[in-house]
PDB file of N, CA and C in Angstrom:
ATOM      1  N   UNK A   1      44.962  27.206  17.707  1.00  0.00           N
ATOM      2  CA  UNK A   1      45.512  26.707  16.463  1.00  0.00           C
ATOM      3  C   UNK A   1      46.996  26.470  16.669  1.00  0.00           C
ATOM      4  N   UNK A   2      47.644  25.206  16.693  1.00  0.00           N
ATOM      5  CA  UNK A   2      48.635  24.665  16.792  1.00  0.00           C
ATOM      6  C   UNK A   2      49.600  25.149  15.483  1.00  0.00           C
ATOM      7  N   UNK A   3      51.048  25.680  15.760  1.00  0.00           N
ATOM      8  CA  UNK A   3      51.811  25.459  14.635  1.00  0.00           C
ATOM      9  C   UNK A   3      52.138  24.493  13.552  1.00  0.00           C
ATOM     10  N   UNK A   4      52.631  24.448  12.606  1.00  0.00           N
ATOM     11  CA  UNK A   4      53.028  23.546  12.034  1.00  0.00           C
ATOM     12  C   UNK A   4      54.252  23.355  12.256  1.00  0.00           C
ATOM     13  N   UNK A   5      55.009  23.381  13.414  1.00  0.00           N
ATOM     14  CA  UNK A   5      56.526  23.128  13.202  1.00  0.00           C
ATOM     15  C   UNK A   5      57.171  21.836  13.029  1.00  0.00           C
ATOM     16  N   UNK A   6      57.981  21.501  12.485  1.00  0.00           N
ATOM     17  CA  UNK A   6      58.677  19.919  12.627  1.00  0.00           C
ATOM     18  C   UNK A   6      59.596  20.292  13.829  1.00  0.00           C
ATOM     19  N   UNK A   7      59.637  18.874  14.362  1.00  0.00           N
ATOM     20  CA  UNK A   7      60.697  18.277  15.067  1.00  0.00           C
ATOM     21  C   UNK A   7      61.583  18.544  14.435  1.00  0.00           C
ATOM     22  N   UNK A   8      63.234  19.178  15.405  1.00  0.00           N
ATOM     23  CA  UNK A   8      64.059  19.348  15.329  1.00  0.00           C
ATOM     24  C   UNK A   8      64.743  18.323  14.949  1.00  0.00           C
ATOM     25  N   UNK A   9      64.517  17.044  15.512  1.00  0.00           N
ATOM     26  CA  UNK A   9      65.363  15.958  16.132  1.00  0.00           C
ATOM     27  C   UNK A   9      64.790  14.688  15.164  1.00  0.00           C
ATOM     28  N   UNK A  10      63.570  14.535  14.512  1.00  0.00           N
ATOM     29  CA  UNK A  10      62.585  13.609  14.050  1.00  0.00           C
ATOM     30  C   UNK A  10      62.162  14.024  12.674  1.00  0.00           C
ATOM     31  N   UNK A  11      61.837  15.168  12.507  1.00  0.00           N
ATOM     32  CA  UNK A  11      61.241  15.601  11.572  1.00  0.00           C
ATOM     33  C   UNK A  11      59.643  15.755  11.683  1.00  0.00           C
ATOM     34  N   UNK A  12      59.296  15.256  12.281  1.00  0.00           N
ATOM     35  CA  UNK A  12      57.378  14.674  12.843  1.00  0.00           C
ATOM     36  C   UNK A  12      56.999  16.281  12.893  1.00  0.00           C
ATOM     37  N   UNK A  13      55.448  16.281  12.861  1.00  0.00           N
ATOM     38  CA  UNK A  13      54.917  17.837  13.162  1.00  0.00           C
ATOM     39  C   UNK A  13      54.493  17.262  14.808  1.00  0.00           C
ATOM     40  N   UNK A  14      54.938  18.067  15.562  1.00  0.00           N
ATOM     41  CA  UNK A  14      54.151  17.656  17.023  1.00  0.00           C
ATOM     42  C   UNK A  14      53.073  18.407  17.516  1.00  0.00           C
ATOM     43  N   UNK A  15      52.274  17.949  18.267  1.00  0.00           N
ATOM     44  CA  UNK A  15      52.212  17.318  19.460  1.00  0.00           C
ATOM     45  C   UNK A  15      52.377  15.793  19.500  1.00  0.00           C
ATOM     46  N   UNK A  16      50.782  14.837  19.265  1.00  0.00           N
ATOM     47  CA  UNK A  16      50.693  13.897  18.859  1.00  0.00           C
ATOM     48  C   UNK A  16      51.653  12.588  18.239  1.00  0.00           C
ATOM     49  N   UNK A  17      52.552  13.076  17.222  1.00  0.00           N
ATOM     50  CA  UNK A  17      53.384  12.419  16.293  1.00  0.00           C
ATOM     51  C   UNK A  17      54.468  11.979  16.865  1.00  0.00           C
ATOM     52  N   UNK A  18      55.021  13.021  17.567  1.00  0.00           N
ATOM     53  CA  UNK A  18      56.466  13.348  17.672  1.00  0.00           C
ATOM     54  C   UNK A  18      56.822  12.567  19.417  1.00  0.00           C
ATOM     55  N   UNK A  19      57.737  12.010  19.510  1.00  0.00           N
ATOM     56  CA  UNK A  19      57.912  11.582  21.127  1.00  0.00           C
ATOM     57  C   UNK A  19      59.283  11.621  21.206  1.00  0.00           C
ATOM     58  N   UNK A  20      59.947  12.629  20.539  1.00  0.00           N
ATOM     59  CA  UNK A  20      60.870  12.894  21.276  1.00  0.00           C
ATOM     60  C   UNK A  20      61.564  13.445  22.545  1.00  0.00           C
ATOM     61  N   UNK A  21      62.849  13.643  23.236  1.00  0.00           N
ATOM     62  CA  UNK A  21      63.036  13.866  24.424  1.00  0.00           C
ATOM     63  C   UNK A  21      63.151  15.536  24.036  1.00  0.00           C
ATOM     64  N   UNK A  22      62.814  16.362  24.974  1.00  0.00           N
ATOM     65  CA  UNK A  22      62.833  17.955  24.623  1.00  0.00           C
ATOM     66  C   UNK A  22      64.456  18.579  24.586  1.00  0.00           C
ATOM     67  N   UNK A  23      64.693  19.735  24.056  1.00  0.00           N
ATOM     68  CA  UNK A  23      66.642  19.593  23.442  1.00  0.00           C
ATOM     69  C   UNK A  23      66.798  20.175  24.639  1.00  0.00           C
ATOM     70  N   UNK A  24      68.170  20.118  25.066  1.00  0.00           N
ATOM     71  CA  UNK A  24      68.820  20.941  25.939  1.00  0.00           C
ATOM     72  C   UNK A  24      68.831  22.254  25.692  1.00  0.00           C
ATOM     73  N   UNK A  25      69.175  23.305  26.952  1.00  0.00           N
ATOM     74  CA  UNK A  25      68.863  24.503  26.887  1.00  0.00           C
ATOM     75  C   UNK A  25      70.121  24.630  25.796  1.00  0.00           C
ATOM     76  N   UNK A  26      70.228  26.469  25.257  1.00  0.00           N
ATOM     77  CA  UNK A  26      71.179  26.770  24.136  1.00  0.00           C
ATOM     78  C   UNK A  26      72.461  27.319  25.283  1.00  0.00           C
ATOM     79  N   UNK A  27      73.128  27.713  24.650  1.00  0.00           N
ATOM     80  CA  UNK A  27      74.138  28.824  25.400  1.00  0.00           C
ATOM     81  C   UNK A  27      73.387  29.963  26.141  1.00  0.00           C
ATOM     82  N   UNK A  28      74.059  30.151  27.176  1.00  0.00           N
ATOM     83  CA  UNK A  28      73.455  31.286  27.636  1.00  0.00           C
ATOM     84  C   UNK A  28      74.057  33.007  27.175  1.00  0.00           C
ATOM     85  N   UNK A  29      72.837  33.786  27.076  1.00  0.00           N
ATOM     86  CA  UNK A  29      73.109  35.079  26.438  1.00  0.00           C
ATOM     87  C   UNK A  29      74.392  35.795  27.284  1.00  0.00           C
ATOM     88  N   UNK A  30      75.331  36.489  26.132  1.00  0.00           N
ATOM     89  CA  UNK A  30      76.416  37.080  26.853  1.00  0.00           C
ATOM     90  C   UNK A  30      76.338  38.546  27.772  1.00  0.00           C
ATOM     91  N   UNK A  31      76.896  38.575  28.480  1.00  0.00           N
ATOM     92  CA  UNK A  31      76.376  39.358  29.721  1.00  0.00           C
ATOM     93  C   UNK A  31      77.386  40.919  28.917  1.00  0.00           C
ATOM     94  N   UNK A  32      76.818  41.892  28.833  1.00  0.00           N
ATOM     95  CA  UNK A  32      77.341  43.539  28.756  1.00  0.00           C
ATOM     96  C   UNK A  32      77.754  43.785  30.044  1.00  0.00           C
ATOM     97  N   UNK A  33      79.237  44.333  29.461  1.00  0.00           N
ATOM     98  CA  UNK A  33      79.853  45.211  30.579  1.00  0.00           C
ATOM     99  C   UNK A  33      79.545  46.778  30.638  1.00  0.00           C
ATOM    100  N   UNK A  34      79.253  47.279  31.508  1.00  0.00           N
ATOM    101  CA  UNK A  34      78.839  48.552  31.638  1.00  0.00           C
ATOM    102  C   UNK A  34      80.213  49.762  30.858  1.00  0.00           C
ATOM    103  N   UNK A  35      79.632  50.634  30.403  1.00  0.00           N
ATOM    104  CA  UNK A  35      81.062  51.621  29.637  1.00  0.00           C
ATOM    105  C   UNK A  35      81.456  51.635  30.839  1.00  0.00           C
ATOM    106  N   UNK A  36      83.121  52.280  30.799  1.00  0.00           N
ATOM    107  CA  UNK A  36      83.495  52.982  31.636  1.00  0.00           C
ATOM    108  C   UNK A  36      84.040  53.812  31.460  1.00  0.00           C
ATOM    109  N   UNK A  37      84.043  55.032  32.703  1.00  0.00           N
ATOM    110  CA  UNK A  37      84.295  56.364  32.548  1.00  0.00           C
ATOM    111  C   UNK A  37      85.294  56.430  32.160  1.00  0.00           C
ATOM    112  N   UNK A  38      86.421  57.718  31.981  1.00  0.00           N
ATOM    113  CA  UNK A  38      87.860  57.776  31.442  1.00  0.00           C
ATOM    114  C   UNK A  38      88.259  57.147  32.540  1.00  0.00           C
ATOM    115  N   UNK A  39      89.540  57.101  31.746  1.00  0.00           N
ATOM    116  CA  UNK A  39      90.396  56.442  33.120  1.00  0.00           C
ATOM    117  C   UNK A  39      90.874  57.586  33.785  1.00  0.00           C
ATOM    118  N   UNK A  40      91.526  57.985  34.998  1.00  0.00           N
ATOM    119  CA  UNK A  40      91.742  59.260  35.557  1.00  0.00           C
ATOM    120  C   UNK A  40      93.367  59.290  35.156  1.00  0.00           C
ATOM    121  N   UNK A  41      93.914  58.182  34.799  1.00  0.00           N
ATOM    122  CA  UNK A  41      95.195  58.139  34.285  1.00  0.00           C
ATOM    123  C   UNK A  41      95.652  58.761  33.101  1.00  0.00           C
ATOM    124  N   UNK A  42      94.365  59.349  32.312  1.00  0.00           N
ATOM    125  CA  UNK A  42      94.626  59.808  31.023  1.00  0.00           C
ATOM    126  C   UNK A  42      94.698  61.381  31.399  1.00  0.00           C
ATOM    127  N   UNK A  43      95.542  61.612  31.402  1.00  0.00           N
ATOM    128  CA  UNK A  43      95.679  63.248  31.096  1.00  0.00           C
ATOM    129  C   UNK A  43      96.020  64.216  29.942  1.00  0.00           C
ATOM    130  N   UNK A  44      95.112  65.053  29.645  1.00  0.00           N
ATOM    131  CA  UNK A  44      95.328  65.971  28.136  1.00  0.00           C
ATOM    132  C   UNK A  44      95.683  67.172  28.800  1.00  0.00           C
ATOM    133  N   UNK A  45      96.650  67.675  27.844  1.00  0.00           N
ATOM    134  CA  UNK A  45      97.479  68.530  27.413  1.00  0.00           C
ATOM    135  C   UNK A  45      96.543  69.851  26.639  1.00  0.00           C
ATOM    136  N   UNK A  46      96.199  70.767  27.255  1.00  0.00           N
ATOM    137  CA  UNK A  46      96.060  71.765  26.460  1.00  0.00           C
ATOM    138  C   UNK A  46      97.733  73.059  26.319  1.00  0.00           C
ATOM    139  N   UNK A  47      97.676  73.521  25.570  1.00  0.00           N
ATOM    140  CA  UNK A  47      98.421  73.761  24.416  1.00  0.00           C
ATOM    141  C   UNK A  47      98.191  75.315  23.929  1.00  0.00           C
ATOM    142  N   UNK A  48      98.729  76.629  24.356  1.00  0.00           N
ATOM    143  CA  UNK A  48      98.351  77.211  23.909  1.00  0.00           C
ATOM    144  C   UNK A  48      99.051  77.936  22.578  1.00  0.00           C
ATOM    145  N   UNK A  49      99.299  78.259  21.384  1.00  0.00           N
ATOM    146  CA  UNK A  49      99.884  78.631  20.535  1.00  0.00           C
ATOM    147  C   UNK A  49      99.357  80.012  19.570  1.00  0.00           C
ATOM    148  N   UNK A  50     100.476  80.387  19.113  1.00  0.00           N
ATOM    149  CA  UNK A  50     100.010  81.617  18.551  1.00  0.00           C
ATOM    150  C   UNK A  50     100.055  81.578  16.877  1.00  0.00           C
ATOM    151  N   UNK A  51      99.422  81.432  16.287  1.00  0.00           N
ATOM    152  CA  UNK A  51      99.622  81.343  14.997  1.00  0.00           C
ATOM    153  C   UNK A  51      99.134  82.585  14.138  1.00  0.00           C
ATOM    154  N   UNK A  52     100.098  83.525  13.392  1.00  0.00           N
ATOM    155  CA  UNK A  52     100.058  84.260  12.424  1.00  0.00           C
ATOM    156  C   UNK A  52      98.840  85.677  13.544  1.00  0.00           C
ATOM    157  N   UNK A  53      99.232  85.295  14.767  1.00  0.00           N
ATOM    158  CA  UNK A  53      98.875  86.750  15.192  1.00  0.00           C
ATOM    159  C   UNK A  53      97.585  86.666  16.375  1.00  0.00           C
ATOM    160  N   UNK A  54      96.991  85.208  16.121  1.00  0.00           N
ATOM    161  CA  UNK A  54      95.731  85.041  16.674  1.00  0.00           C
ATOM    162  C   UNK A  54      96.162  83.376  17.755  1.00  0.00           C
ATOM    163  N   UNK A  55      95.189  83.690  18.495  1.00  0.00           N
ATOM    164  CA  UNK A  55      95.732  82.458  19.425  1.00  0.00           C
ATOM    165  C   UNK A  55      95.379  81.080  18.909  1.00  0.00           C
ATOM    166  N   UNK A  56      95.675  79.866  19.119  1.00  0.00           N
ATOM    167  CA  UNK A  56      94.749  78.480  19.149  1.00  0.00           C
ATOM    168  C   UNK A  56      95.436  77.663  20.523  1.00  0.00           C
ATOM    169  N   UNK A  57      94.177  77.275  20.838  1.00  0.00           N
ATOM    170  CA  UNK A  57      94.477  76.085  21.708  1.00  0.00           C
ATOM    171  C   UNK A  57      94.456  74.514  21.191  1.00  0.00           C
ATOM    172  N   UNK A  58      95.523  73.666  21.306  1.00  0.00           N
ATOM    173  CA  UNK A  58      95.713  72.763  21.078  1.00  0.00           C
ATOM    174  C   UNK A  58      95.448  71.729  22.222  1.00  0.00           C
ATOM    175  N   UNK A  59      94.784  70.137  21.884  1.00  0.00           N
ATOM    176  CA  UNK A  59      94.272  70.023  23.028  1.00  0.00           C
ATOM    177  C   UNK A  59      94.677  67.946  22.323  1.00  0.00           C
ATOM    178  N   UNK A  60      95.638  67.736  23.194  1.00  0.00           N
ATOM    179  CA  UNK A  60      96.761  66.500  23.117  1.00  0.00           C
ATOM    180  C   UNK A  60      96.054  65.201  23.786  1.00  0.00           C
ATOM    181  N   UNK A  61      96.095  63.979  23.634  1.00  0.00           N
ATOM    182  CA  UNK A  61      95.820  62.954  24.727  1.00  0.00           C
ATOM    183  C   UNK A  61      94.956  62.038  24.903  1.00  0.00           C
ATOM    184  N   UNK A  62      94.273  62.599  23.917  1.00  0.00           N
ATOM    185  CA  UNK A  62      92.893  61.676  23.697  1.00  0.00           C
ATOM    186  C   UNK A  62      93.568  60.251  22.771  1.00  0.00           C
ATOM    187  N   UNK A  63      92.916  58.896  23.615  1.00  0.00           N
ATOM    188  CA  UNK A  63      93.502  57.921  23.060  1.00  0.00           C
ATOM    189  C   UNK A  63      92.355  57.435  21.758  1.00  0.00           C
ATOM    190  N   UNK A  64      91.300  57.508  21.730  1.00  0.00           N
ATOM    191  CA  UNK A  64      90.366  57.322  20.420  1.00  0.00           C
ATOM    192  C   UNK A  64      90.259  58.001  19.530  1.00  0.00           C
ATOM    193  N   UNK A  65      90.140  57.857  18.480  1.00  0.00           N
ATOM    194  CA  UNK A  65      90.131  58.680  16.999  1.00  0.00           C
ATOM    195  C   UNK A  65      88.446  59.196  17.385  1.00  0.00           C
ATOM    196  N   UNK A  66      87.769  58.163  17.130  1.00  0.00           N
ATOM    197  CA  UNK A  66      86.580  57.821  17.512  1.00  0.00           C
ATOM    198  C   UNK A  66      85.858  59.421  18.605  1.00  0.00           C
ATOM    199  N   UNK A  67      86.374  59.669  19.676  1.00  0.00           N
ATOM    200  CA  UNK A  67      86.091  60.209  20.547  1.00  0.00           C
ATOM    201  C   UNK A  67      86.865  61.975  20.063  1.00  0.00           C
ATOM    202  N   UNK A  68      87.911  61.661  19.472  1.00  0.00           N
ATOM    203  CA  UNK A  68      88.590  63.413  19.388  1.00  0.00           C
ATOM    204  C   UNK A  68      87.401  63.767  18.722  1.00  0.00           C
ATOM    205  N   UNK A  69      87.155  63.265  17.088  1.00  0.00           N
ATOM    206  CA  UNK A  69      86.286  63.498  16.553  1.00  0.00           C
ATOM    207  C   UNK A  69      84.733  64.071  16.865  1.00  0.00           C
ATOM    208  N   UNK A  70      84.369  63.400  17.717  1.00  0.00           N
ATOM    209  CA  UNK A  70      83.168  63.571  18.684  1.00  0.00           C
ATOM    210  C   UNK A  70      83.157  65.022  19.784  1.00  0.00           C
ATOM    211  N   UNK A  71      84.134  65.101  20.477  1.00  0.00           N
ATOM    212  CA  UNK A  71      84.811  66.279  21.532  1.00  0.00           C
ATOM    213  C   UNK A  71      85.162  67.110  20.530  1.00  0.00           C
ATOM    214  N   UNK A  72      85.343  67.366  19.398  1.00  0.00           N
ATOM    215  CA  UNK A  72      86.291  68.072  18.637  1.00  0.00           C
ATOM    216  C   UNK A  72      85.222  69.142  18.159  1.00  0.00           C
ATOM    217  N   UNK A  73      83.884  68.190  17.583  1.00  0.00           N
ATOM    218  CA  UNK A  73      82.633  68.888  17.672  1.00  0.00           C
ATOM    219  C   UNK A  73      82.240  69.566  18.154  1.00  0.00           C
ATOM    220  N   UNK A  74      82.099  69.182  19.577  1.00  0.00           N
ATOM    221  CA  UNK A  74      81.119  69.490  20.682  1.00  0.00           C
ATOM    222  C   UNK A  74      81.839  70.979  21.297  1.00  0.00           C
ATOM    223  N   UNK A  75      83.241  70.573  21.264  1.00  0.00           N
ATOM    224  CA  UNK A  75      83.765  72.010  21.878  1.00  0.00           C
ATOM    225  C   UNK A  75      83.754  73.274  20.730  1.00  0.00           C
ATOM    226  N   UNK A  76      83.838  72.954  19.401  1.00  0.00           N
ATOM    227  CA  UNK A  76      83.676  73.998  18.551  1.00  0.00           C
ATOM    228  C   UNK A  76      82.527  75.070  18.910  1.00  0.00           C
ATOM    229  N   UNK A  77      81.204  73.703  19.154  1.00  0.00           N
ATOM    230  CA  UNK A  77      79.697  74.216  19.466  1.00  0.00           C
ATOM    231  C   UNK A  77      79.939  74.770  20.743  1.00  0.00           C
ATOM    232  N   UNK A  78      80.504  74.126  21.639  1.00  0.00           N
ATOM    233  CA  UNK A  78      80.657  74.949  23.405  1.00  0.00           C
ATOM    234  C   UNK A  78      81.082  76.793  23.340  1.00  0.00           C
ATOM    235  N   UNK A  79      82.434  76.266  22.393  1.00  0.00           N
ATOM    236  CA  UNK A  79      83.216  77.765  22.490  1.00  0.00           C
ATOM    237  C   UNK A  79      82.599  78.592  21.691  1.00  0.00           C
ATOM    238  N   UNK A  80      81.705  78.347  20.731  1.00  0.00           N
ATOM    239  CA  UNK A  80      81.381  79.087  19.611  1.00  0.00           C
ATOM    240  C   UNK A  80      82.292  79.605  18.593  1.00  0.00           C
ATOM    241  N   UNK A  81      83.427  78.635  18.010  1.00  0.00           N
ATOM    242  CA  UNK A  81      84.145  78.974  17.641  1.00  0.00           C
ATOM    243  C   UNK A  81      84.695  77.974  16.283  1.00  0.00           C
ATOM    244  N   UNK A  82      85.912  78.123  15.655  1.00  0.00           N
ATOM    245  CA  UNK A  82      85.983  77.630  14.507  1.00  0.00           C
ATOM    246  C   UNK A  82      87.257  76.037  14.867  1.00  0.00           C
ATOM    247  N   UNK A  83      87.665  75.951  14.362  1.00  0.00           N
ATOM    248  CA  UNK A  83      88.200  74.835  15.162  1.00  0.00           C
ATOM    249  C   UNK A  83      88.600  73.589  13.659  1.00  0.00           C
ATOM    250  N   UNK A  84      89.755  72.387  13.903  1.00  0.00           N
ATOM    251  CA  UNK A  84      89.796  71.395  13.335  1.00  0.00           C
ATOM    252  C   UNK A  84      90.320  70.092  14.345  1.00  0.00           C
ATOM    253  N   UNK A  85      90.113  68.750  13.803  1.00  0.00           N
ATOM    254  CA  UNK A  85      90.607  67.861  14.362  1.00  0.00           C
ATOM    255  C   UNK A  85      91.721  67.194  13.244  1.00  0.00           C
ATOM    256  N   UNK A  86      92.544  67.464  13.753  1.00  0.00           N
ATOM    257  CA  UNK A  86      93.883  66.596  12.741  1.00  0.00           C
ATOM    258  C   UNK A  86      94.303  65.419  13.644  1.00  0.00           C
ATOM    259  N   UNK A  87      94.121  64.178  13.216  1.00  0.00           N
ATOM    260  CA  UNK A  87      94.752  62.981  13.612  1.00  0.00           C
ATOM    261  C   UNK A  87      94.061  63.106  15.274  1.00  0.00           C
ATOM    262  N   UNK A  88      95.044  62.843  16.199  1.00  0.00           N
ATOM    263  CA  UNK A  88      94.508  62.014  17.523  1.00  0.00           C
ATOM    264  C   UNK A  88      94.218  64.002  18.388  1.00  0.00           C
ATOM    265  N   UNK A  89      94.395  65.202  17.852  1.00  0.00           N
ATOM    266  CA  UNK A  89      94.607  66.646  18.482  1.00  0.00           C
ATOM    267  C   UNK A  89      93.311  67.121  17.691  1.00  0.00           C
ATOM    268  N   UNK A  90      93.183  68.107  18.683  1.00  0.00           N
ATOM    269  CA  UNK A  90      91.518  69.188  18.593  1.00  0.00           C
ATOM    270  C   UNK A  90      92.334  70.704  18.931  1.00  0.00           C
ATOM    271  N   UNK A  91      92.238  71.646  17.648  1.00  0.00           N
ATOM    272  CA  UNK A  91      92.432  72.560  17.392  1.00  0.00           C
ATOM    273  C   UNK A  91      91.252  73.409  17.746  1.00  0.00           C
ATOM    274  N   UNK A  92      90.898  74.537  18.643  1.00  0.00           N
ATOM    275  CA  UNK A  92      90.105  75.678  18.896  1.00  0.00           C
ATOM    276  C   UNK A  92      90.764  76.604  18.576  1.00  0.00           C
ATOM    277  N   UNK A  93      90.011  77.744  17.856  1.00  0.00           N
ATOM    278  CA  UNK A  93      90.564  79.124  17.544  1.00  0.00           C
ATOM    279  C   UNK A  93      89.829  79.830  18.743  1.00  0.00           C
ATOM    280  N   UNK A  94      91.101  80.691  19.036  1.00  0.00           N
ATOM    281  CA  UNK A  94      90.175  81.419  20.441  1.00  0.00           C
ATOM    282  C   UNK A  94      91.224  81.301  21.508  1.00  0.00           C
ATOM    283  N   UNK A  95      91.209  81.956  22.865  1.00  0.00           N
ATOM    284  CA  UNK A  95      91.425  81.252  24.230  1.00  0.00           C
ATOM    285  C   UNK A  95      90.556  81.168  25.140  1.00  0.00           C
ATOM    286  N   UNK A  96      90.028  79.790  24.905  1.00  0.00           N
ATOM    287  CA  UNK A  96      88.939  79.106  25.766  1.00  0.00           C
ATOM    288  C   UNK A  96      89.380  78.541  26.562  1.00  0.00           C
ATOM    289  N   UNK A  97      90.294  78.356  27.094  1.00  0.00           N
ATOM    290  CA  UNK A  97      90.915  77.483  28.544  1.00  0.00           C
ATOM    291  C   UNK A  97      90.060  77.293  29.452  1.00  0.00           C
ATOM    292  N   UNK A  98      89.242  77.624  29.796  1.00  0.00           N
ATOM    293  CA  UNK A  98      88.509  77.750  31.170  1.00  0.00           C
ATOM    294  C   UNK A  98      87.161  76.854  30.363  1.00  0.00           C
ATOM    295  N   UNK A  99      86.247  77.092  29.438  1.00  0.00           N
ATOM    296  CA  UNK A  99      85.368  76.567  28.920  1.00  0.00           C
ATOM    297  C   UNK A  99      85.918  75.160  28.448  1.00  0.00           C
ATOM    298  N   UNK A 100      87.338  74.624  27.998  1.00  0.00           N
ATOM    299  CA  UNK A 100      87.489  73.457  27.412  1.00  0.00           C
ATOM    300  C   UNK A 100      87.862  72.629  28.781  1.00  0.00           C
ATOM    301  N   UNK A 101      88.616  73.434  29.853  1.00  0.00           N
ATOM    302  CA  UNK A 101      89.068  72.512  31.043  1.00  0.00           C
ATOM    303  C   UNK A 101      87.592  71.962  31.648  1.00  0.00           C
ATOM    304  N   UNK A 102      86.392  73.073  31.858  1.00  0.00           N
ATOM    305  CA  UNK A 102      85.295  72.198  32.607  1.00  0.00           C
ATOM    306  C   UNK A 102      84.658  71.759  31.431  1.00  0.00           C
ATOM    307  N   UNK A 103      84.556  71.379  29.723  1.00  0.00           N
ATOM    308  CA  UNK A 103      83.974  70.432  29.388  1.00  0.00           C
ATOM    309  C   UNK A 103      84.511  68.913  29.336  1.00  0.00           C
ATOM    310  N   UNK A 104      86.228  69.157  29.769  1.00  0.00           N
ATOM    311  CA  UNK A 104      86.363  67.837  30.045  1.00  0.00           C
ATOM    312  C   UNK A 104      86.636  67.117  31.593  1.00  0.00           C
ATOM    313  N   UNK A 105      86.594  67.850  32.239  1.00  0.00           N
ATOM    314  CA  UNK A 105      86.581  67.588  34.006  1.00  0.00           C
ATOM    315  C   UNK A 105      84.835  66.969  33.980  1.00  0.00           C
ATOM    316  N   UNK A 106      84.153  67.713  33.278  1.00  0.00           N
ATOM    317  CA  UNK A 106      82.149  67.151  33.464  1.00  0.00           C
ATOM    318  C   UNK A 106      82.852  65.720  32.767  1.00  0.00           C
ATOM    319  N   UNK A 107      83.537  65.016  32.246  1.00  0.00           N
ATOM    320  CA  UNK A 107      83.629  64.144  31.296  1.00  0.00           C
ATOM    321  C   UNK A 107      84.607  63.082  31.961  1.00  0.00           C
ATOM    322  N   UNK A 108      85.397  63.674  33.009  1.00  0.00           N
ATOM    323  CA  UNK A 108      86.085  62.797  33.835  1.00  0.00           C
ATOM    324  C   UNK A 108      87.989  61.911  33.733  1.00  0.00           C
ATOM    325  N   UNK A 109      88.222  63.762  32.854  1.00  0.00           N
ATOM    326  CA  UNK A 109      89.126  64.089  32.206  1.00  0.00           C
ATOM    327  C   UNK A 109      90.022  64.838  33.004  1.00  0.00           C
ATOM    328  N   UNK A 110      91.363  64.359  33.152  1.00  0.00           N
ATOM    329  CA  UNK A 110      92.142  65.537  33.921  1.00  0.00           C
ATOM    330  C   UNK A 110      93.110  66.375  32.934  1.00  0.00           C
ATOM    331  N   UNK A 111      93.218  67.306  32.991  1.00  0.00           N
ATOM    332  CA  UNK A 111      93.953  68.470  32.139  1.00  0.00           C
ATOM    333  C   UNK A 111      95.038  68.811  33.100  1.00  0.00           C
ATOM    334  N   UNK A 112      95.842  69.844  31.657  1.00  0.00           N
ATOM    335  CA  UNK A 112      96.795  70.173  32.383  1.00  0.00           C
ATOM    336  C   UNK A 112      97.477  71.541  31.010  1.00  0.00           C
ATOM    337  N   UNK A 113      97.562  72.505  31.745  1.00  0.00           N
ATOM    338  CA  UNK A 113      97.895  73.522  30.747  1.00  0.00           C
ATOM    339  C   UNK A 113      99.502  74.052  30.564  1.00  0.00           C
ATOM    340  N   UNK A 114      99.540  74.159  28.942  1.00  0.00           N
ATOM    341  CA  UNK A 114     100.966  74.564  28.474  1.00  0.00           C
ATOM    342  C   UNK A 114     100.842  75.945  28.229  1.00  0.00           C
ATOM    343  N   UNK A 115     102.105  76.599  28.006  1.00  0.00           N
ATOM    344  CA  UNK A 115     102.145  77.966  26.969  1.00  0.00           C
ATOM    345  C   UNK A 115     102.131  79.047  27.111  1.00  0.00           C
ATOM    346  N   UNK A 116     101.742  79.394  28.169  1.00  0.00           N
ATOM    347  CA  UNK A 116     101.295  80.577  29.515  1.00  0.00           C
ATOM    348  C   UNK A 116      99.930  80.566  29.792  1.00  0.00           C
TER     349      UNK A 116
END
């Protein structure tokens, strides 16, 4: 069972009807670039500070809003701990240094520690 489509070019229903020349191909589909990893040029800043008696690590450098947000999560859940993201910085309560440096070295992140 044949479609009913019209000609693009004629209007005719084809096979039979229609003798037009067939259209040129369209544009061709745009090709995806693969993500890429961090750049190794980006280096974060951890940060250690003492506030009102208890430690936090502050953690600097991240160029996406997009991504602190995301990491900001994930390390709360890593460290088991309480934590905020203000603007482009990821606040951990705690001193997790060692747990936040290898979740971002697995990630292709170079660190670098302040504070003692």
């Amino acid at each position: 069972m044949a479609l009913d489509v019209p000609c693009p070019q004629c209007g005719k229903i084809p096979p039979p009807e229609c003798d037009c020349p067939p259209l040129p191909p369209g544009p061709p589909d745009p090709i995806e670039e693969p993500a890429k990893p961090a750049s190794p040029k980006e280096v974060l800043k951890l940060r250690r500070e003492k506030r009102r008696g208890r430690e936090v690590i502050v953690i600097e450098g991240l160029a996406s809003a997009a991504k602190t947000v995301e990491y900001g999560k994930l390390l709360k859940q890593k460290c088991g701990s309480g934590g905020t993201v203000k603007k482009l910085t990821i606040e951990i309560q705690g001193d997790h240094r060692e747990t936040i440096e290898a979740f971002f070295h697995e990630r292709g992140y170079k660190t670098k520690r302040a504070g003692g």
